[in-house]
N, C-alpha and C. Protein backbone atom coordinates (compact mmCIF):
# COMPACT_ATOMS: atom_id res chain seq x y z
N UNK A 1 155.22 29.98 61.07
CA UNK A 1 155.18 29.36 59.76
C UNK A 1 156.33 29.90 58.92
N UNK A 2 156.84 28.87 58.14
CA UNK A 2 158.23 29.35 57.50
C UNK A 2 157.34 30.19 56.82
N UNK A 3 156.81 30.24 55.81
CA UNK A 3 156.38 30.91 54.44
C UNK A 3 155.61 32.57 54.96
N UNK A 4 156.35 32.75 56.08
CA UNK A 4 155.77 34.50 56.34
C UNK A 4 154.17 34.42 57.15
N UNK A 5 153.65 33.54 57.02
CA UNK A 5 151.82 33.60 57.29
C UNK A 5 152.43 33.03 59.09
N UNK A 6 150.98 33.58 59.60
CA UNK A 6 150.81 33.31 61.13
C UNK A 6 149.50 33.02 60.93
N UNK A 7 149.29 31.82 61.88
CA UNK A 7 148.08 31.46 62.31
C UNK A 7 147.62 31.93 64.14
N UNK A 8 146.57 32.04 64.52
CA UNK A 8 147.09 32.48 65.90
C UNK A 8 144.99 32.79 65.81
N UNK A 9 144.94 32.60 67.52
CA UNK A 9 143.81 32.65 67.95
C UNK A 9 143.66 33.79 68.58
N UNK A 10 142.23 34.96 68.18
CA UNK A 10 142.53 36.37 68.98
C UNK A 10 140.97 36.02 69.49
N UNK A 11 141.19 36.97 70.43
CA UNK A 11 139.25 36.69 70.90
C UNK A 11 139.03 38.04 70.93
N UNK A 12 138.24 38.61 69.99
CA UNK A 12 137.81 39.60 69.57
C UNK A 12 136.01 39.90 70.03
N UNK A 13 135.72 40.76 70.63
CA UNK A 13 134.34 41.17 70.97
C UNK A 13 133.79 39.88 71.95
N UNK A 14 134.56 39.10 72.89
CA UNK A 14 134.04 38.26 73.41
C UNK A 14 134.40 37.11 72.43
N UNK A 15 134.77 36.26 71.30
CA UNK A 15 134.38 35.43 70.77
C UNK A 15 135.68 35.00 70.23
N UNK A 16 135.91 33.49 69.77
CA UNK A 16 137.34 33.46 69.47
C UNK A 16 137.81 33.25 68.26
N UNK A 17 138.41 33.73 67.51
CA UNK A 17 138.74 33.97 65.73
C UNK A 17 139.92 33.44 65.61
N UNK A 18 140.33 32.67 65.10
CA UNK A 18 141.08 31.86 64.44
C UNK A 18 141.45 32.48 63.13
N UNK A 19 142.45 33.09 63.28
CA UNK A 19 142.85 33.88 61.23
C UNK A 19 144.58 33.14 60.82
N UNK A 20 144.21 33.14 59.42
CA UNK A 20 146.02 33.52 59.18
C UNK A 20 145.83 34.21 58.59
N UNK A 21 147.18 35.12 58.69
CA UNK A 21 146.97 36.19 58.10
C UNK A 21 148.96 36.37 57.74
N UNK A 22 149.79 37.74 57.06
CA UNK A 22 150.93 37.65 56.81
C UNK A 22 151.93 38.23 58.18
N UNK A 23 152.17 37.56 58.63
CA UNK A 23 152.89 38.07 60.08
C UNK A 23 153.74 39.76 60.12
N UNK A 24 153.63 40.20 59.38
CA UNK A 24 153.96 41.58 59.31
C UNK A 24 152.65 42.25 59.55
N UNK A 25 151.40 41.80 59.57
CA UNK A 25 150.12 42.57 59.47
C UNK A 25 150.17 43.00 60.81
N UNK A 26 149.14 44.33 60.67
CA UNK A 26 149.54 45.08 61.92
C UNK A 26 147.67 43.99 62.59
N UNK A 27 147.28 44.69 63.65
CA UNK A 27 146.00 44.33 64.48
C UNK A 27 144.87 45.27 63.41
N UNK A 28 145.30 46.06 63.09
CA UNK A 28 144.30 47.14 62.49
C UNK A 28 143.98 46.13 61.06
N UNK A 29 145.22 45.75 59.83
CA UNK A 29 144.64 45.04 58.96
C UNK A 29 143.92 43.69 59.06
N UNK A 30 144.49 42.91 60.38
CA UNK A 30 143.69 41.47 60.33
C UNK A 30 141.86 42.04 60.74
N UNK A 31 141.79 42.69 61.77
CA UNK A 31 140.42 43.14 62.25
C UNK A 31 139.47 43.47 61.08
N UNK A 32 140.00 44.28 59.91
CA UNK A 32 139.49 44.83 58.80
C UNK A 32 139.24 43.91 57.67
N UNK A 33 140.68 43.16 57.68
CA UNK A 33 141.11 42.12 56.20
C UNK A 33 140.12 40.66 56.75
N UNK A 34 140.95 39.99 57.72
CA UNK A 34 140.54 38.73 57.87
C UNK A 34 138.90 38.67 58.81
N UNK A 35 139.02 39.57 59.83
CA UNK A 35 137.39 39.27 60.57
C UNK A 35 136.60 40.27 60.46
N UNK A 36 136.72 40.80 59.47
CA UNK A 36 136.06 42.06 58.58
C UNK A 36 135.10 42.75 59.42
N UNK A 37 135.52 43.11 60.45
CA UNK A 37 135.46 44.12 61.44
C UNK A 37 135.86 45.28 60.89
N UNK A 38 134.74 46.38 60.17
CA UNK A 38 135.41 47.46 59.12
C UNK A 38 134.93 48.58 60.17
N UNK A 39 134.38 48.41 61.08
CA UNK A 39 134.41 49.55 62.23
C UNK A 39 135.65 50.10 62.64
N UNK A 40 136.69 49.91 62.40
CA UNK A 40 138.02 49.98 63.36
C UNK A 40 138.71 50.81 61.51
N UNK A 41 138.88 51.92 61.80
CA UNK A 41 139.27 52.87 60.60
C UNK A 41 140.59 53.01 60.44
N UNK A 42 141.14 53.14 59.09
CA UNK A 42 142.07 53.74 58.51
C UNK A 42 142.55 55.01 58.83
N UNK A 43 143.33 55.29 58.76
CA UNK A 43 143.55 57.09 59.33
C UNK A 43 144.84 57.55 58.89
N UNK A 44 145.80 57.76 59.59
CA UNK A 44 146.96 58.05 59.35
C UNK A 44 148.15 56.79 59.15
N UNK A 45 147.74 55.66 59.72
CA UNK A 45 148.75 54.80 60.31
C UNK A 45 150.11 54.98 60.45
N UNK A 46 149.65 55.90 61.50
CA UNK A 46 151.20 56.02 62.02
C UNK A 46 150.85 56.67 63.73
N UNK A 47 150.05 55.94 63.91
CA UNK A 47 149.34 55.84 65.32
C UNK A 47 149.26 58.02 65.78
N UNK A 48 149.08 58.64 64.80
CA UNK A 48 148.86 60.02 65.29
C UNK A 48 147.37 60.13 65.31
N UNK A 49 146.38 59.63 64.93
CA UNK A 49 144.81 60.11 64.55
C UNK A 49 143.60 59.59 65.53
N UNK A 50 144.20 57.97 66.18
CA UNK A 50 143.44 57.22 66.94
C UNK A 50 141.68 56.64 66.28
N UNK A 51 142.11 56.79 64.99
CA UNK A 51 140.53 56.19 63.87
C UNK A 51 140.77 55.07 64.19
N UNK A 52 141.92 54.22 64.48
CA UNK A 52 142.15 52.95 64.37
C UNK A 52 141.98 52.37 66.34
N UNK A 53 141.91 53.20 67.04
CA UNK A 53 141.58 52.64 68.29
C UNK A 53 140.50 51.30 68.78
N UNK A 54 141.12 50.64 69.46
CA UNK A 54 140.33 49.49 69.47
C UNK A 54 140.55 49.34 71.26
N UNK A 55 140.08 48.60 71.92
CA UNK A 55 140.70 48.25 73.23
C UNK A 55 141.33 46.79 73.71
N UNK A 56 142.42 46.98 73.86
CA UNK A 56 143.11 45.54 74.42
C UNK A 56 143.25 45.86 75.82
N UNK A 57 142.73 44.54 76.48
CA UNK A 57 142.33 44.26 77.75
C UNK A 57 142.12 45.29 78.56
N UNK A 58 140.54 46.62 77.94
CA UNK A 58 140.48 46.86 78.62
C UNK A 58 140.90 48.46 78.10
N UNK A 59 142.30 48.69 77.40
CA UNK A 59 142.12 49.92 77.42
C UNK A 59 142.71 50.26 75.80
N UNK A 60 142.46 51.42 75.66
CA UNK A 60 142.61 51.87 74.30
C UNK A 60 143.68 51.85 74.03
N UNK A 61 144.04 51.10 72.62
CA UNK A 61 145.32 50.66 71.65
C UNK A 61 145.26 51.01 69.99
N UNK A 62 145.84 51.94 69.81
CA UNK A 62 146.41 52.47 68.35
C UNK A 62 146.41 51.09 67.51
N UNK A 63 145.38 50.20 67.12
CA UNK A 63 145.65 49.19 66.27
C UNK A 63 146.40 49.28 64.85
N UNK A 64 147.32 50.13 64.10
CA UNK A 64 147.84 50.72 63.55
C UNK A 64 149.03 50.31 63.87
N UNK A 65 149.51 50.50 64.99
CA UNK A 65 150.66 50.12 65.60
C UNK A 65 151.08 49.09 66.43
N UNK A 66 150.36 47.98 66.02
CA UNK A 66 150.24 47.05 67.16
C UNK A 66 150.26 45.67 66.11
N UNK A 67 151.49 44.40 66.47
CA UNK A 67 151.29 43.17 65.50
C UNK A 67 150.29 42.51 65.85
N UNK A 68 149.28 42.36 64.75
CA UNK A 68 148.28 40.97 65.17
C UNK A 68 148.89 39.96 65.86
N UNK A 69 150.07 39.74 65.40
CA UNK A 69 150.60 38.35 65.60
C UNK A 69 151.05 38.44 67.47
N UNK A 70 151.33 39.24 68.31
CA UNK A 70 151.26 39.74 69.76
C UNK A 70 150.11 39.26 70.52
N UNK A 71 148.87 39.71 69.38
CA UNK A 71 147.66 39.43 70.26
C UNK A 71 147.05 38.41 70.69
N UNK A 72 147.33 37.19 70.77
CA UNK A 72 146.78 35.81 71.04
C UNK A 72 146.65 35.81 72.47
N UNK A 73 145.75 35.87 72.97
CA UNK A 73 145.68 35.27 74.77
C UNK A 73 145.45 37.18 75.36
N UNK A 74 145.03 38.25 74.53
CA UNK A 74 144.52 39.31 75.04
C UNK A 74 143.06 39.73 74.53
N UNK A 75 142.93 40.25 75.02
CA UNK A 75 140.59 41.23 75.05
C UNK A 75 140.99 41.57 74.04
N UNK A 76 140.07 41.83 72.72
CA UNK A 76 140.24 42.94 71.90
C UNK A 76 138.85 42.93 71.50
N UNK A 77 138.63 44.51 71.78
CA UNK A 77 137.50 44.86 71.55
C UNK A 77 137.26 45.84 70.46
N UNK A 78 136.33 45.78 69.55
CA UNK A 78 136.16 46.50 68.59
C UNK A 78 134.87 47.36 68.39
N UNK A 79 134.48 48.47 68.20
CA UNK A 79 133.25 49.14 68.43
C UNK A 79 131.99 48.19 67.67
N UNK A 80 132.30 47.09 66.99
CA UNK A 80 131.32 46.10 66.60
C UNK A 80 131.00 45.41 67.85
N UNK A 81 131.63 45.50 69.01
CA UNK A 81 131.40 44.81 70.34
C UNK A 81 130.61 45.58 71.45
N UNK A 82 130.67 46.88 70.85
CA UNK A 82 130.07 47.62 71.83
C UNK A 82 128.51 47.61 72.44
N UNK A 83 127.74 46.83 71.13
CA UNK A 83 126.18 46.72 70.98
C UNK A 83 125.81 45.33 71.58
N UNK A 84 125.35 45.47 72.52
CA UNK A 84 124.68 43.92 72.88
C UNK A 84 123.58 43.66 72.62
N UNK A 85 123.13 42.68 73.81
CA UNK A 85 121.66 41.83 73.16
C UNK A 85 120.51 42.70 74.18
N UNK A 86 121.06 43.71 74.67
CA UNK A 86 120.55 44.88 75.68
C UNK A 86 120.17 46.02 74.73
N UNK A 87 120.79 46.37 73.93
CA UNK A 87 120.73 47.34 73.20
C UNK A 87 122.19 47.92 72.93
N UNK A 88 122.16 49.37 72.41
CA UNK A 88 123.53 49.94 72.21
C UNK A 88 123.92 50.37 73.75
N UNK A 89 125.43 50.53 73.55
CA UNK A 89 126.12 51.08 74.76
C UNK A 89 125.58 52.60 74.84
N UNK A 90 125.40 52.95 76.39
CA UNK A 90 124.89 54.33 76.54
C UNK A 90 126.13 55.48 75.37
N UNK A 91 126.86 55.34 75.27
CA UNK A 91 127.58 56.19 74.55
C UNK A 91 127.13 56.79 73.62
N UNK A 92 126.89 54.64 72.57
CA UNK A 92 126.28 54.96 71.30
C UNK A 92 124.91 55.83 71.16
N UNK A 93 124.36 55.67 72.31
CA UNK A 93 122.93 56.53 72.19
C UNK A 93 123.21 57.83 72.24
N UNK A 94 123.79 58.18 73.26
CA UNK A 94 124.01 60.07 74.09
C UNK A 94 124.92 60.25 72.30
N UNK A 95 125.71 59.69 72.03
CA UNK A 95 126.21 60.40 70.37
C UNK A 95 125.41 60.07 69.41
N UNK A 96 124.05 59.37 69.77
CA UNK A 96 123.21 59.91 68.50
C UNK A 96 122.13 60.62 68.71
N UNK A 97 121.96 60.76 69.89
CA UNK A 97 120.88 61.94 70.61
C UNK A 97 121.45 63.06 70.20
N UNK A 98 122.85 63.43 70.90
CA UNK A 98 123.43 64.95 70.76
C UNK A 98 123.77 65.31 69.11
N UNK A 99 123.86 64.18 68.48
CA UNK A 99 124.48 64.43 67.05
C UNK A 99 126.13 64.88 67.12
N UNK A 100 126.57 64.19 68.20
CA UNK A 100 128.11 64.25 68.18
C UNK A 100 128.72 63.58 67.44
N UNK A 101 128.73 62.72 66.64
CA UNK A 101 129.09 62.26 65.21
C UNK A 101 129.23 62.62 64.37
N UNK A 102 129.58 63.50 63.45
CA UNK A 102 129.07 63.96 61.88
C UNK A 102 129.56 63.09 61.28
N UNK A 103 130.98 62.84 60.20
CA UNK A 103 130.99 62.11 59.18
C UNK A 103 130.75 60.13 59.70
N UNK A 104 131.35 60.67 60.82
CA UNK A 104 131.40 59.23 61.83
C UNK A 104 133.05 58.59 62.03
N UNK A 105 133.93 58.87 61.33
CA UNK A 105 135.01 58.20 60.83
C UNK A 105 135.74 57.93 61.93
N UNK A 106 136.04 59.03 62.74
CA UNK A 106 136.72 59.20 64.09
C UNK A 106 135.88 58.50 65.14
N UNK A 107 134.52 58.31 65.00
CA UNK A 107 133.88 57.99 66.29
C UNK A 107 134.04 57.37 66.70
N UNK A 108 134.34 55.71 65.89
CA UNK A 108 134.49 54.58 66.75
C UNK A 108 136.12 54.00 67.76
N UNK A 109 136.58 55.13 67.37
CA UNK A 109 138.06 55.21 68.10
C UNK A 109 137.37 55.97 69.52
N UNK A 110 137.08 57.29 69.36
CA UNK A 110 136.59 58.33 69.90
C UNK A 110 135.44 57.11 71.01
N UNK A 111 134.85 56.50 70.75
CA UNK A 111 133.59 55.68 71.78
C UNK A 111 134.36 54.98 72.54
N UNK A 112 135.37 54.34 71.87
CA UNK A 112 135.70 53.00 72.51
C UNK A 112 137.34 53.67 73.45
N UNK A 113 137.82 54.55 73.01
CA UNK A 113 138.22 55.78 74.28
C UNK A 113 137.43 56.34 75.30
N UNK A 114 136.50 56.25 75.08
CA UNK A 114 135.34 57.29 76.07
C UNK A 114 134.77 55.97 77.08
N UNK A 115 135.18 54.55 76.38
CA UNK A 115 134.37 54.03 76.86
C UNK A 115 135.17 53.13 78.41
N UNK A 116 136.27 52.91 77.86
CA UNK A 116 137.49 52.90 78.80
C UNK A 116 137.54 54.31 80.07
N UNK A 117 137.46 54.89 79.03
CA UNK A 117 137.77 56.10 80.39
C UNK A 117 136.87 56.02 81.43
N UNK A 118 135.72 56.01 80.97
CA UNK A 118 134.18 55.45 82.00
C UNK A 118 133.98 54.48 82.67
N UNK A 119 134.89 53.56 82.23
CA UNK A 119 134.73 52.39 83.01
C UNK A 119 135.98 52.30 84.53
N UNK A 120 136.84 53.39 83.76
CA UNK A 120 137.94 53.88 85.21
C UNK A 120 137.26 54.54 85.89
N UNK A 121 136.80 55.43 85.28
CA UNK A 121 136.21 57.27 86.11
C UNK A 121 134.67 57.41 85.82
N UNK A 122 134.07 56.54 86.01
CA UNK A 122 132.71 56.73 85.87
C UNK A 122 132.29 58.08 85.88
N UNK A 123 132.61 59.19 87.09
CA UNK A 123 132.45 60.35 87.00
C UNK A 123 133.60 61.96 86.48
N UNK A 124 133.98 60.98 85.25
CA UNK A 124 135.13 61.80 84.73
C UNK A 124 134.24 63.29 84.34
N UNK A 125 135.41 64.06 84.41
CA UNK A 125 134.53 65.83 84.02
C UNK A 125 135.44 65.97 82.86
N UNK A 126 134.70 67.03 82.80
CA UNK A 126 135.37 67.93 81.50
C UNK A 126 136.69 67.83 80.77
N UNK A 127 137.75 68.10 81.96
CA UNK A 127 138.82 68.25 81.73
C UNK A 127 139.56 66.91 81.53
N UNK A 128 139.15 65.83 82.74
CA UNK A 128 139.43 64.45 82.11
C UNK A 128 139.24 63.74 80.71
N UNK A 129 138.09 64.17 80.30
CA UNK A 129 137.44 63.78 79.03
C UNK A 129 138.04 63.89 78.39
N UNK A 130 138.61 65.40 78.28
CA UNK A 130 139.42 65.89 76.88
C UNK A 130 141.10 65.57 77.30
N UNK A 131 141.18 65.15 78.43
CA UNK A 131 142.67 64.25 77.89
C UNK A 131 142.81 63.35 77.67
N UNK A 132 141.90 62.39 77.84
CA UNK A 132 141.40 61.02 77.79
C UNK A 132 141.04 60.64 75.73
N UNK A 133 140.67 62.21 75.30
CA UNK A 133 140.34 62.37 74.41
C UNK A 133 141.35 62.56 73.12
N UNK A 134 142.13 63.41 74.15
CA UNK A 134 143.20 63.92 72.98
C UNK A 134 144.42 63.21 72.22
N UNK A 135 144.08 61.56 71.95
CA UNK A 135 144.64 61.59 70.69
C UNK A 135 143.39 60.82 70.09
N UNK A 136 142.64 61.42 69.97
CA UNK A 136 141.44 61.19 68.78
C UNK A 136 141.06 62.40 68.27
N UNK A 137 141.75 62.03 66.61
CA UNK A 137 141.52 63.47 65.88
C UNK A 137 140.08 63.59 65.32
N UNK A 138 139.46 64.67 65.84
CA UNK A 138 138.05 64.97 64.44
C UNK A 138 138.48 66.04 63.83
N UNK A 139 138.04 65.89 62.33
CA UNK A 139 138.22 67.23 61.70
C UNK A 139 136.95 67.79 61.42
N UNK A 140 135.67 67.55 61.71
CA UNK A 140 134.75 67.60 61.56
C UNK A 140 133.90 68.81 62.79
N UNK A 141 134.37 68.10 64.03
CA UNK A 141 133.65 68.87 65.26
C UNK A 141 133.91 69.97 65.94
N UNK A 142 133.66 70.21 66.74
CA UNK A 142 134.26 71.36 67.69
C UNK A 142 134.73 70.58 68.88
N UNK A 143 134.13 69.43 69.10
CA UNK A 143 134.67 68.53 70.02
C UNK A 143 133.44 68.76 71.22
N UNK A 144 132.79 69.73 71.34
CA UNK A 144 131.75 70.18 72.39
C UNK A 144 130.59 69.03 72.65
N UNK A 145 129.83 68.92 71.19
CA UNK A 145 129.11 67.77 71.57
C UNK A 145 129.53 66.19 71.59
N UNK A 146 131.03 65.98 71.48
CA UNK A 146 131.22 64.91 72.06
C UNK A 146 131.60 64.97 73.82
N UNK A 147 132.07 66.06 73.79
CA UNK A 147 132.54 66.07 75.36
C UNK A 147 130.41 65.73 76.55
N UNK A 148 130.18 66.40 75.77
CA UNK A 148 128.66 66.51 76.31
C UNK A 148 128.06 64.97 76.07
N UNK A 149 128.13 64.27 74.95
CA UNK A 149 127.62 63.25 74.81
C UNK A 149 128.76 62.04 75.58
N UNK A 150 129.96 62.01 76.14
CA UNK A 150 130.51 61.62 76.99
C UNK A 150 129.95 61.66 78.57
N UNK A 151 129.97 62.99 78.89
CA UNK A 151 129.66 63.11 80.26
C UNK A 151 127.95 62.62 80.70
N UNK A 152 127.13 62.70 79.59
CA UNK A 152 125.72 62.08 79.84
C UNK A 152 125.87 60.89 79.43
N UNK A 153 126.94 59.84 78.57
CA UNK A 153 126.61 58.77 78.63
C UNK A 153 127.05 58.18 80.11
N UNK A 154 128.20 58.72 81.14
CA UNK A 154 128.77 58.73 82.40
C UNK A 154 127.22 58.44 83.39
N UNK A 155 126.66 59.46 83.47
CA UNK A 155 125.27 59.86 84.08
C UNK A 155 124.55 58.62 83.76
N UNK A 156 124.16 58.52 82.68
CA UNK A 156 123.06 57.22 81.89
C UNK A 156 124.22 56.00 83.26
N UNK A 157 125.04 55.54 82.81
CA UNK A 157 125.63 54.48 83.10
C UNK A 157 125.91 54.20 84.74
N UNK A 158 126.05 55.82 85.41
CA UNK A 158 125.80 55.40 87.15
C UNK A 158 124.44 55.57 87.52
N UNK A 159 123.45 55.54 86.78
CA UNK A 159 121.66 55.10 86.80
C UNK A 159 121.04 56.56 87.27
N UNK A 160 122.05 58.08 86.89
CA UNK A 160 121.45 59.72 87.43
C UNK A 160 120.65 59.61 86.08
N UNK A 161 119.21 60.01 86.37
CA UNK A 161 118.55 60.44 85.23
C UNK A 161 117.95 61.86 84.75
N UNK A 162 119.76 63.21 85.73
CA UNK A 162 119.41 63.96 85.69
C UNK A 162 120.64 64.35 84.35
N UNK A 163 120.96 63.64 84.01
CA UNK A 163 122.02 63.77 82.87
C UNK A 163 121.88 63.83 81.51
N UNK A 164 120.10 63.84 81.15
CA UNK A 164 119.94 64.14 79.90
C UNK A 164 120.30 65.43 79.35
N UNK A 165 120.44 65.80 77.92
CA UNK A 165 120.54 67.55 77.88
C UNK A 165 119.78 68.10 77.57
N UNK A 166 119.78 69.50 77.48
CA UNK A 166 118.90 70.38 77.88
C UNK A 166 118.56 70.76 75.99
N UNK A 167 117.55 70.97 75.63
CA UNK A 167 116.99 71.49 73.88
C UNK A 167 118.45 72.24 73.54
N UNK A 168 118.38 72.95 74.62
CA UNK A 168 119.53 73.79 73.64
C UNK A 168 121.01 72.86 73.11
N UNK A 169 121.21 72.57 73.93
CA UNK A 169 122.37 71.61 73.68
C UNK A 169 121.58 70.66 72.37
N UNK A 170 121.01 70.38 72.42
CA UNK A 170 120.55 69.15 71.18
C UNK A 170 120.35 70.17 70.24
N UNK A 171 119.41 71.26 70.19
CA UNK A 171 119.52 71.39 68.70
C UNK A 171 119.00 73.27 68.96
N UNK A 172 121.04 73.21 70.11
CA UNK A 172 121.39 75.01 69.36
C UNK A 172 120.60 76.15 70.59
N UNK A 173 120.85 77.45 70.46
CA UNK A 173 119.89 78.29 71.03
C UNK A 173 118.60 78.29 70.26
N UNK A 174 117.67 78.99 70.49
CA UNK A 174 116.46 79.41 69.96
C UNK A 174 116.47 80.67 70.06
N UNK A 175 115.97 80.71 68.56
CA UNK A 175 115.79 82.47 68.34
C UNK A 175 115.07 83.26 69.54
N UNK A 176 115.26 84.62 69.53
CA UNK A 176 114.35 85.27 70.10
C UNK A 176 113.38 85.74 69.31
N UNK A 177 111.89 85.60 70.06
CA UNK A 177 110.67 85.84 69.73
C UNK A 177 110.20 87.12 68.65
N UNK A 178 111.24 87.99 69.10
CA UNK A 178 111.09 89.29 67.70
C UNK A 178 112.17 89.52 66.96
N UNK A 179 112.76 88.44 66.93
CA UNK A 179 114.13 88.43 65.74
C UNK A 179 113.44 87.92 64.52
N UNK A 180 113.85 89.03 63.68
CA UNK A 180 113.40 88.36 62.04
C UNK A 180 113.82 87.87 61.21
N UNK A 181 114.04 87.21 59.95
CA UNK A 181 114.81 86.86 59.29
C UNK A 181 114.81 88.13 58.18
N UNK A 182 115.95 88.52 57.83
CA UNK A 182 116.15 89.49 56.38
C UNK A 182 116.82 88.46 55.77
């Protein structure tokens, strides 16, 4: 379109959206602005933080850094896609079981990374996780109970139902029996 605007068809979460929007817009503002998909976060934009992660065809993309106007005829998935008519994705559960979430801001970059990686490495460990991980910033966590709520949503998803966690992991050690409080 002469006048700067793009029209263009994206199929977002399965479904197909039709926006115009100003052809300079990155993927991160049409998702937010035009199909008000406000799951997909603000952060740094300058693709260092990964709040803005979304998945195109499949695998995780810095929507921050990416033209809407590119995306016509690719997957884009947004953590609003993650929940079906099944329930939530094992992820979403194992991070609200473990309480690997706190403010939340990072998470939905952080899921929809975890969720790609799982769908390569079903039995990704530790060490995969956290490179798979590392450009999703939290400032919030230690990163422990997401790595944990990763590797049991892995477990949940190849049908082991020895992958739940253990009390302590959910909520901490437990005192000992003759420890007092002063």
């Amino acid at each position: 379109m002469a006048d700067g605007m793009t029209t263009a068809t994206l199929k977002v979460n399965g479904e197909d959206r039709t926006v115009v929007f100003p052809t300079h817009h990155t993927l991160l503002e049409v998702l937010r602005e035009e199909c008000q998909l406000t799951g997909t976060k603000h952060g740094c934009e300058l693709g260092e933080c990964g709040a803005c992660t979304v998945l195109i065809d499949g695998k995780p993309a810095l929507s921050c850094v990416v033209l809407a106007a590119e995306m016509e005829g690719r997957e884009i998935e947004t953590v609003e896609g993650m929940h079906t008519a099944n329930g939530p994705h094992p992820l979403q559960t194992t991070f609200a079981e473990l309480g690997a979430a706190q403010c939340g801001y990072c998470t939905p970059g952080i899921l929809l990374t975890a969720k790609s990686l799982l769908a390569e490495k079903p039995f990704a460990d530790d060490p995969e996780i956290r490179e798979a991980l590392a450009g999703n910033l939290c400032r919030c966590t230690g990163y422990n109970k997401i790595i944990e709520a990763v590797t049991w949503a892995g477990a949940i998803a190849r049908g082991e139902d020895d992958g739940a966690p253990t009390q302590e992991q959910v909520f901490g050690a437990t005192l000992n029996e003759g420890a007092q409080n002063d």
